[in-house]
PDB file of N, CA and C in Angstrom:
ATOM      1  N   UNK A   1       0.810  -1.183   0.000  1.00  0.00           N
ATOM      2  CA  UNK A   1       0.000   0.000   0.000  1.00  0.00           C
ATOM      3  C   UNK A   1       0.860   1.255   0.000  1.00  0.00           C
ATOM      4  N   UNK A   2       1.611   0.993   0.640  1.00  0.00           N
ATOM      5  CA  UNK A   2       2.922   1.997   0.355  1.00  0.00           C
ATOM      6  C   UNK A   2       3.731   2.777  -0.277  1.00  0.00           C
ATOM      7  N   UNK A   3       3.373   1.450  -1.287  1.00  0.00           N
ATOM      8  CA  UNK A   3       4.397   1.856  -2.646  1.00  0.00           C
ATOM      9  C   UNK A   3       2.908   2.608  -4.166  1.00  0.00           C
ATOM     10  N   UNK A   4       2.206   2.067  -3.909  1.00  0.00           N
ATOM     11  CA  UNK A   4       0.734   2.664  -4.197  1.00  0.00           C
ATOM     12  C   UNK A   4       0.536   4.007  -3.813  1.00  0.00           C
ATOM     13  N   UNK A   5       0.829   4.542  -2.705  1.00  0.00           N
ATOM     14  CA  UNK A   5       0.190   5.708  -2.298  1.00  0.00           C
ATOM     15  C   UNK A   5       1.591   6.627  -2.867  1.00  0.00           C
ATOM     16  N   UNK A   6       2.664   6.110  -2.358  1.00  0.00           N
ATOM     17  CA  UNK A   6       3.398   7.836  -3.394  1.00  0.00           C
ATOM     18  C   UNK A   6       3.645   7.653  -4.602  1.00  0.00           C
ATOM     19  N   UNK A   7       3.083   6.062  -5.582  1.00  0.00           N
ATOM     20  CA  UNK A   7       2.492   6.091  -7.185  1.00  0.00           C
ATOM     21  C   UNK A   7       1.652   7.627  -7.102  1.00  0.00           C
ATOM     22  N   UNK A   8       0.644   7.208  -6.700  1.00  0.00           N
ATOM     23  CA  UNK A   8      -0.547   8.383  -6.831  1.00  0.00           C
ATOM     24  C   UNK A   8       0.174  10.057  -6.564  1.00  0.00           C
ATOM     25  N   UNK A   9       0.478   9.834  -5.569  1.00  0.00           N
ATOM     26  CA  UNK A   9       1.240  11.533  -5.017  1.00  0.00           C
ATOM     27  C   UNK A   9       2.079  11.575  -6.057  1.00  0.00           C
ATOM     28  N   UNK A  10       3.141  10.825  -6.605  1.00  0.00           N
ATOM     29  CA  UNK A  10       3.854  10.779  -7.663  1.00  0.00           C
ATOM     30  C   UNK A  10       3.279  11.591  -9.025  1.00  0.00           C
ATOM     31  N   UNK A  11       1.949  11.020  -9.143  1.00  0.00           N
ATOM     32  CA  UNK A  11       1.273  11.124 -10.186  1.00  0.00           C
ATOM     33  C   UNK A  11       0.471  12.503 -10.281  1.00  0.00           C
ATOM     34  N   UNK A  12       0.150  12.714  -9.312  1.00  0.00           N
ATOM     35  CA  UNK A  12      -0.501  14.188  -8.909  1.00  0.00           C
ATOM     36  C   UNK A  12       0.163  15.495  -9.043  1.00  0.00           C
ATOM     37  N   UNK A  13       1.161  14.969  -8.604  1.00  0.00           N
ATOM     38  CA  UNK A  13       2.425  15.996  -8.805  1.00  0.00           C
ATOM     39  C   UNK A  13       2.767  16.734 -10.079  1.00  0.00           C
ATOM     40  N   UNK A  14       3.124  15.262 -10.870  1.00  0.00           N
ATOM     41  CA  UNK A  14       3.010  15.505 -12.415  1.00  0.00           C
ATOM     42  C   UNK A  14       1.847  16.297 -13.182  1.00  0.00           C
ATOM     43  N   UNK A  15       0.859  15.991 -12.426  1.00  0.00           N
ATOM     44  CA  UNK A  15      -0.350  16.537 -12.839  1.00  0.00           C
ATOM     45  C   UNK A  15      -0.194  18.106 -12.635  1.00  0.00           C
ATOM     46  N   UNK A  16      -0.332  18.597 -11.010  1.00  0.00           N
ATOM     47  CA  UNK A  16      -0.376  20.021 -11.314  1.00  0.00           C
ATOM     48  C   UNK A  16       1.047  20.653 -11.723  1.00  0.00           C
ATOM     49  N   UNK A  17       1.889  19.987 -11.713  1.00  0.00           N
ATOM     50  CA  UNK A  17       2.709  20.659 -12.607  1.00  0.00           C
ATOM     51  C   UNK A  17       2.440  20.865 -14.203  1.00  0.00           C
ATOM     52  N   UNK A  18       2.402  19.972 -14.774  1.00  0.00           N
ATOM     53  CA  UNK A  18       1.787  20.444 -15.931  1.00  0.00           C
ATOM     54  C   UNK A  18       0.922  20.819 -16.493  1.00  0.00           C
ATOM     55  N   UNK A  19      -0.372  21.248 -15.449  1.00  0.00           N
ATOM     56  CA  UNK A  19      -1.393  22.153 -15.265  1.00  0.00           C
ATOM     57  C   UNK A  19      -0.774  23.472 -14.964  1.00  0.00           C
ATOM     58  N   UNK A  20       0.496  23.766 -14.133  1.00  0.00           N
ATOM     59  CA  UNK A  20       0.524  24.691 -13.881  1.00  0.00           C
ATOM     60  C   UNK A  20       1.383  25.583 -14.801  1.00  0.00           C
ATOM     61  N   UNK A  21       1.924  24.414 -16.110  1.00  0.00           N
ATOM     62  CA  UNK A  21       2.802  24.798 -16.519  1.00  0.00           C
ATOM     63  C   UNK A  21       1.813  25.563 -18.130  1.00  0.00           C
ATOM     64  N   UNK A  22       0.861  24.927 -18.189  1.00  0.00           N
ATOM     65  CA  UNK A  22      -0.501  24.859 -19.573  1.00  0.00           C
ATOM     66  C   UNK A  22      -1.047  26.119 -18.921  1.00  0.00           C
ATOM     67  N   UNK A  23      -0.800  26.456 -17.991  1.00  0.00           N
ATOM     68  CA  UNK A  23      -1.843  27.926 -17.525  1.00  0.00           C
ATOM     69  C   UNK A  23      -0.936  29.078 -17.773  1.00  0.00           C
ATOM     70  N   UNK A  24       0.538  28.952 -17.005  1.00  0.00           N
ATOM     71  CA  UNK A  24       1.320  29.939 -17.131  1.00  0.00           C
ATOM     72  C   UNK A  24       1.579  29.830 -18.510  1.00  0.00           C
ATOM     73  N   UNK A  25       1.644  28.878 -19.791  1.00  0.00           N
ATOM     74  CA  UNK A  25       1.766  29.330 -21.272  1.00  0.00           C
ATOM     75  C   UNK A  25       0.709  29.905 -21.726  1.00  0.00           C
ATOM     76  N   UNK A  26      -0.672  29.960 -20.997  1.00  0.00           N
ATOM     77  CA  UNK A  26      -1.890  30.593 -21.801  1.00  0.00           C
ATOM     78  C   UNK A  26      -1.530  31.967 -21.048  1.00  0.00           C
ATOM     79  N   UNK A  27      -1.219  31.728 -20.055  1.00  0.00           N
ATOM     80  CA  UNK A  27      -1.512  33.348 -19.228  1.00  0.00           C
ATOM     81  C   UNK A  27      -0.234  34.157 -20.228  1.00  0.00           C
ATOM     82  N   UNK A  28       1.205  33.503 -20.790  1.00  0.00           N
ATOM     83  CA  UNK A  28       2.051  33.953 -21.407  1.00  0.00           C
ATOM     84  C   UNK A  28       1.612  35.001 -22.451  1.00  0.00           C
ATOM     85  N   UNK A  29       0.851  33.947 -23.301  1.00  0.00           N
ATOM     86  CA  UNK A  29       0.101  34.211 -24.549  1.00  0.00           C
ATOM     87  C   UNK A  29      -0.371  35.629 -24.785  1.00  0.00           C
ATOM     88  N   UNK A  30      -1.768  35.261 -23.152  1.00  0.00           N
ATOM     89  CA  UNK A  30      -3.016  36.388 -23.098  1.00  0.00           C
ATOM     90  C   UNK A  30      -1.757  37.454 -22.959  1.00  0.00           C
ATOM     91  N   UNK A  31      -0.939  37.584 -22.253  1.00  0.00           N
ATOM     92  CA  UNK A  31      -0.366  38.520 -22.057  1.00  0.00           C
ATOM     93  C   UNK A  31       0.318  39.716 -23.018  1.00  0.00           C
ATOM     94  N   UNK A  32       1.130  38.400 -23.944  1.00  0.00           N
ATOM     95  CA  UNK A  32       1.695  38.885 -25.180  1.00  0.00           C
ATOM     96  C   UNK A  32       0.958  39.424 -26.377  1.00  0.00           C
ATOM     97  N   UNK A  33      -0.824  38.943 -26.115  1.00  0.00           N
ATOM     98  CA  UNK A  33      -1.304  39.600 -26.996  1.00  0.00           C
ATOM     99  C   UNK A  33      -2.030  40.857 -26.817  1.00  0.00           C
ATOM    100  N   UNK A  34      -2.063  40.932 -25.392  1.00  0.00           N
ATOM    101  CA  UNK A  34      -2.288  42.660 -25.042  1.00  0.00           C
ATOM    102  C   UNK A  34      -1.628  43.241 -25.138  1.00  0.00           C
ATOM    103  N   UNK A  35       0.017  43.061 -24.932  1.00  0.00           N
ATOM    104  CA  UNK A  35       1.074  44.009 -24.516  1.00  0.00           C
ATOM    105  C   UNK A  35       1.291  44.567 -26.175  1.00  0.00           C
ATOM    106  N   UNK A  36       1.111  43.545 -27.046  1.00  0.00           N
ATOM    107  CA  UNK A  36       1.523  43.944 -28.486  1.00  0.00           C
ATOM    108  C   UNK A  36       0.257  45.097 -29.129  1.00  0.00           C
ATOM    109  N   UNK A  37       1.825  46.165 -29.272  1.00  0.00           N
ATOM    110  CA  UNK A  37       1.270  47.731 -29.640  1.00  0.00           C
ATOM    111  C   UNK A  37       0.654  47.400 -31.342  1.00  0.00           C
ATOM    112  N   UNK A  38      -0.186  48.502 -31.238  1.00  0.00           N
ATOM    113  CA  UNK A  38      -0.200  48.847 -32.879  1.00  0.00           C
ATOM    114  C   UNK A  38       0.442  49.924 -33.323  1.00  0.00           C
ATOM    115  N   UNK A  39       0.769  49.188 -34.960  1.00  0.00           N
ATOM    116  CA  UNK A  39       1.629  50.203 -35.693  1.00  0.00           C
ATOM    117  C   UNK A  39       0.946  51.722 -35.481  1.00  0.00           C
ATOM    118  N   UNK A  40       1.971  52.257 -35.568  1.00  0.00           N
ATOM    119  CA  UNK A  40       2.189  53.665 -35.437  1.00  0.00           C
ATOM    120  C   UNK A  40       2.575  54.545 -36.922  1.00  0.00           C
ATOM    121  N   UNK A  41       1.579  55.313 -37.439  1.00  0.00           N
ATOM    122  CA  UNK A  41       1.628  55.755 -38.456  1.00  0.00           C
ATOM    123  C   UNK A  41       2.831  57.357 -38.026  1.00  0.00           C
ATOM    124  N   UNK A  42       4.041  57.214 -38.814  1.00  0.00           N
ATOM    125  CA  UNK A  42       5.053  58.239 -39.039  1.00  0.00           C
ATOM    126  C   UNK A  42       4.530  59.520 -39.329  1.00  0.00           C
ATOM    127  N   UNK A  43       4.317  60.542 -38.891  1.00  0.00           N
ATOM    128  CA  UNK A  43       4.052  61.650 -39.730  1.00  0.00           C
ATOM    129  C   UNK A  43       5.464  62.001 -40.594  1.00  0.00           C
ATOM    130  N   UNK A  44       4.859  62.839 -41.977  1.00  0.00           N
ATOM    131  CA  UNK A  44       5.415  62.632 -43.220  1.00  0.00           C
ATOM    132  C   UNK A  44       6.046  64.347 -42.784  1.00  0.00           C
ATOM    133  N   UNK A  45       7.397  64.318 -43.306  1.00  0.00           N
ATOM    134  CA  UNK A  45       7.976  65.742 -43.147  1.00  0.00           C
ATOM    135  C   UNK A  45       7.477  65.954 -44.870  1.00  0.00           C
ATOM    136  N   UNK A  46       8.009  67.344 -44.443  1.00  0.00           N
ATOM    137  CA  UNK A  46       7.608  68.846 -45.627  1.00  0.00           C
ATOM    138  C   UNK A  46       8.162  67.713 -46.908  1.00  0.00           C
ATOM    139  N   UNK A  47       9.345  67.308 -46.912  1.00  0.00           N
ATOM    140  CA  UNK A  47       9.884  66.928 -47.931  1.00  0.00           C
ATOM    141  C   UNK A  47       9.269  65.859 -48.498  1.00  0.00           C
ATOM    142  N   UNK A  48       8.847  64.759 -47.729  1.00  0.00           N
ATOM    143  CA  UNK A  48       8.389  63.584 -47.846  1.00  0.00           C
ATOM    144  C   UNK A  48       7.214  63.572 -48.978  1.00  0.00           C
ATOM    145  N   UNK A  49       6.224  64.809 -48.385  1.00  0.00           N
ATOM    146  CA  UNK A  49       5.060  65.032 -49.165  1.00  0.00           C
ATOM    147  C   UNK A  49       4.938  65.801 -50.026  1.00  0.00           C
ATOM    148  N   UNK A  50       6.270  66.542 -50.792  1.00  0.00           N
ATOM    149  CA  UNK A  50       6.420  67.252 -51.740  1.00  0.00           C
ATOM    150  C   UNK A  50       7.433  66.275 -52.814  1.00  0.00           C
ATOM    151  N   UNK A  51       7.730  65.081 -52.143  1.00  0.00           N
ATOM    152  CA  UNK A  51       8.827  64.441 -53.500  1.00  0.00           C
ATOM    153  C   UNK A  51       7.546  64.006 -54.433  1.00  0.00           C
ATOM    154  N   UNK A  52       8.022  63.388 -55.277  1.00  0.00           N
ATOM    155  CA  UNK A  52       7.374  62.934 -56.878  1.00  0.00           C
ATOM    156  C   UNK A  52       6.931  61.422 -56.267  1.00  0.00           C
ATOM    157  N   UNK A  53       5.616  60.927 -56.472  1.00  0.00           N
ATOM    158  CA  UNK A  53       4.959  60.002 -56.516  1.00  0.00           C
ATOM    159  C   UNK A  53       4.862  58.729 -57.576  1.00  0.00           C
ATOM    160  N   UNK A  54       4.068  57.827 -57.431  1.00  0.00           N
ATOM    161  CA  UNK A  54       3.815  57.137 -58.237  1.00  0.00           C
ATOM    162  C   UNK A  54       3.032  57.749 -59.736  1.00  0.00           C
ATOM    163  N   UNK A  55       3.895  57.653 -60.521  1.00  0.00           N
ATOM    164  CA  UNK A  55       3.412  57.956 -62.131  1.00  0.00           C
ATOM    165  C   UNK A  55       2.829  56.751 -62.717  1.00  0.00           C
ATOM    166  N   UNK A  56       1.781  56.513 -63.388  1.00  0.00           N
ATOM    167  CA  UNK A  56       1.769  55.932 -64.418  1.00  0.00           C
ATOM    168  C   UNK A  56       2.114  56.321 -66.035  1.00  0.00           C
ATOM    169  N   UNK A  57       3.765  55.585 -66.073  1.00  0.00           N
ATOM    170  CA  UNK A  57       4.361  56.533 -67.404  1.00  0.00           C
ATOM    171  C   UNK A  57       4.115  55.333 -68.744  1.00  0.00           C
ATOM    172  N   UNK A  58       4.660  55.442 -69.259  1.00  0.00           N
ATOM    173  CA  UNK A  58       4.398  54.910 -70.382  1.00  0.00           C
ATOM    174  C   UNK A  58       4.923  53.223 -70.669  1.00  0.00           C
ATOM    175  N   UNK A  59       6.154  53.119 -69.492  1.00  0.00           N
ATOM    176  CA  UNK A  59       6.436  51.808 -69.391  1.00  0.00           C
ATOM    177  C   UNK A  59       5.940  50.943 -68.441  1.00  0.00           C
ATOM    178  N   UNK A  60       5.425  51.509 -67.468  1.00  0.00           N
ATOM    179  CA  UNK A  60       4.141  50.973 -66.602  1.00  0.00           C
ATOM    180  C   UNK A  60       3.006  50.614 -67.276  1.00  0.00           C
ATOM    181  N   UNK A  61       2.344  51.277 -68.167  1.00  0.00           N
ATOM    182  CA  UNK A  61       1.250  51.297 -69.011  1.00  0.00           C
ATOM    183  C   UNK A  61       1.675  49.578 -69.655  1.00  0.00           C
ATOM    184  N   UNK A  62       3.511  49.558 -70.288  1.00  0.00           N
ATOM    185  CA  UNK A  62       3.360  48.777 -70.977  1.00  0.00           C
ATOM    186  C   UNK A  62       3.710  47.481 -70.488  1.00  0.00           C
ATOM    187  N   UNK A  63       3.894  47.697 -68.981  1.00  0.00           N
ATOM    188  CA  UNK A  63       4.160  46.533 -67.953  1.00  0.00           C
ATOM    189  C   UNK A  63       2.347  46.107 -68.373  1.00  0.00           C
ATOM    190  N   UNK A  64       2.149  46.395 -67.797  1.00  0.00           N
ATOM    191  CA  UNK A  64       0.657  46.052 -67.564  1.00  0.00           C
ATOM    192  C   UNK A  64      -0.260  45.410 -68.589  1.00  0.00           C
ATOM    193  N   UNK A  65       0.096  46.142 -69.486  1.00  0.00           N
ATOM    194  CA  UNK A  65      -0.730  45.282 -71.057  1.00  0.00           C
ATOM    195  C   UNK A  65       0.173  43.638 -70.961  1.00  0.00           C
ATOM    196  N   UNK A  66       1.221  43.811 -70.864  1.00  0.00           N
ATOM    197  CA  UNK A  66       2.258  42.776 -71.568  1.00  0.00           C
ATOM    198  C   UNK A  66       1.453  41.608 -70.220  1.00  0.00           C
ATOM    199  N   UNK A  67       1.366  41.627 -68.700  1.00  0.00           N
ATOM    200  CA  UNK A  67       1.296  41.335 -67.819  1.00  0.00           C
ATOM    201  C   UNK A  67      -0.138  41.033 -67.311  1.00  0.00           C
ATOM    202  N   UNK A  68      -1.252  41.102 -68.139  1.00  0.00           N
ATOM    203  CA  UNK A  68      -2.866  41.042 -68.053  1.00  0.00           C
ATOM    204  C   UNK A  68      -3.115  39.582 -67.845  1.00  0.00           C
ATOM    205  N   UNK A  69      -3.728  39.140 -67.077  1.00  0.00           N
ATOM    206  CA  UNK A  69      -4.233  37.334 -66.867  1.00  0.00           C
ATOM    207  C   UNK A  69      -5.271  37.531 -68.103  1.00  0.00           C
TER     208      UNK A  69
END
């Protein structure tokens, strides 16, 4: 009976440990997915919003024909 009873305690052990170990990885998780910020949009300096943009020039035009599904 002896050897039976710290089987079980043996076994229990194992148990909340790896209960305790399945909680602290969810609690990890929940954690990591609150703490994670959202992107942060840069404001654009003077220059940024005065350089030259996307053109559609004439070899774009002919990307695109050549490139049609």
């Amino acid at each position: 009976m002896h050897r039976d009873e710290s089987q079980k305690k043996t076994g229990l052990e194992r148990r909340s440990l790896l209960k305790g170990l399945g909680l602290g990885a969810a609690g990890a998780a929940a954690a990591a997915a609150t703490l994670r910020a959202a992107p942060v949009e840069a404001m654009e300096s003077r220059q940024e919003q005065v350089k030259s943009r996307y053109r559609e020039t004439d070899h774009v035009k002919r990307f695109y024909a050549l490139n049609r599904l």
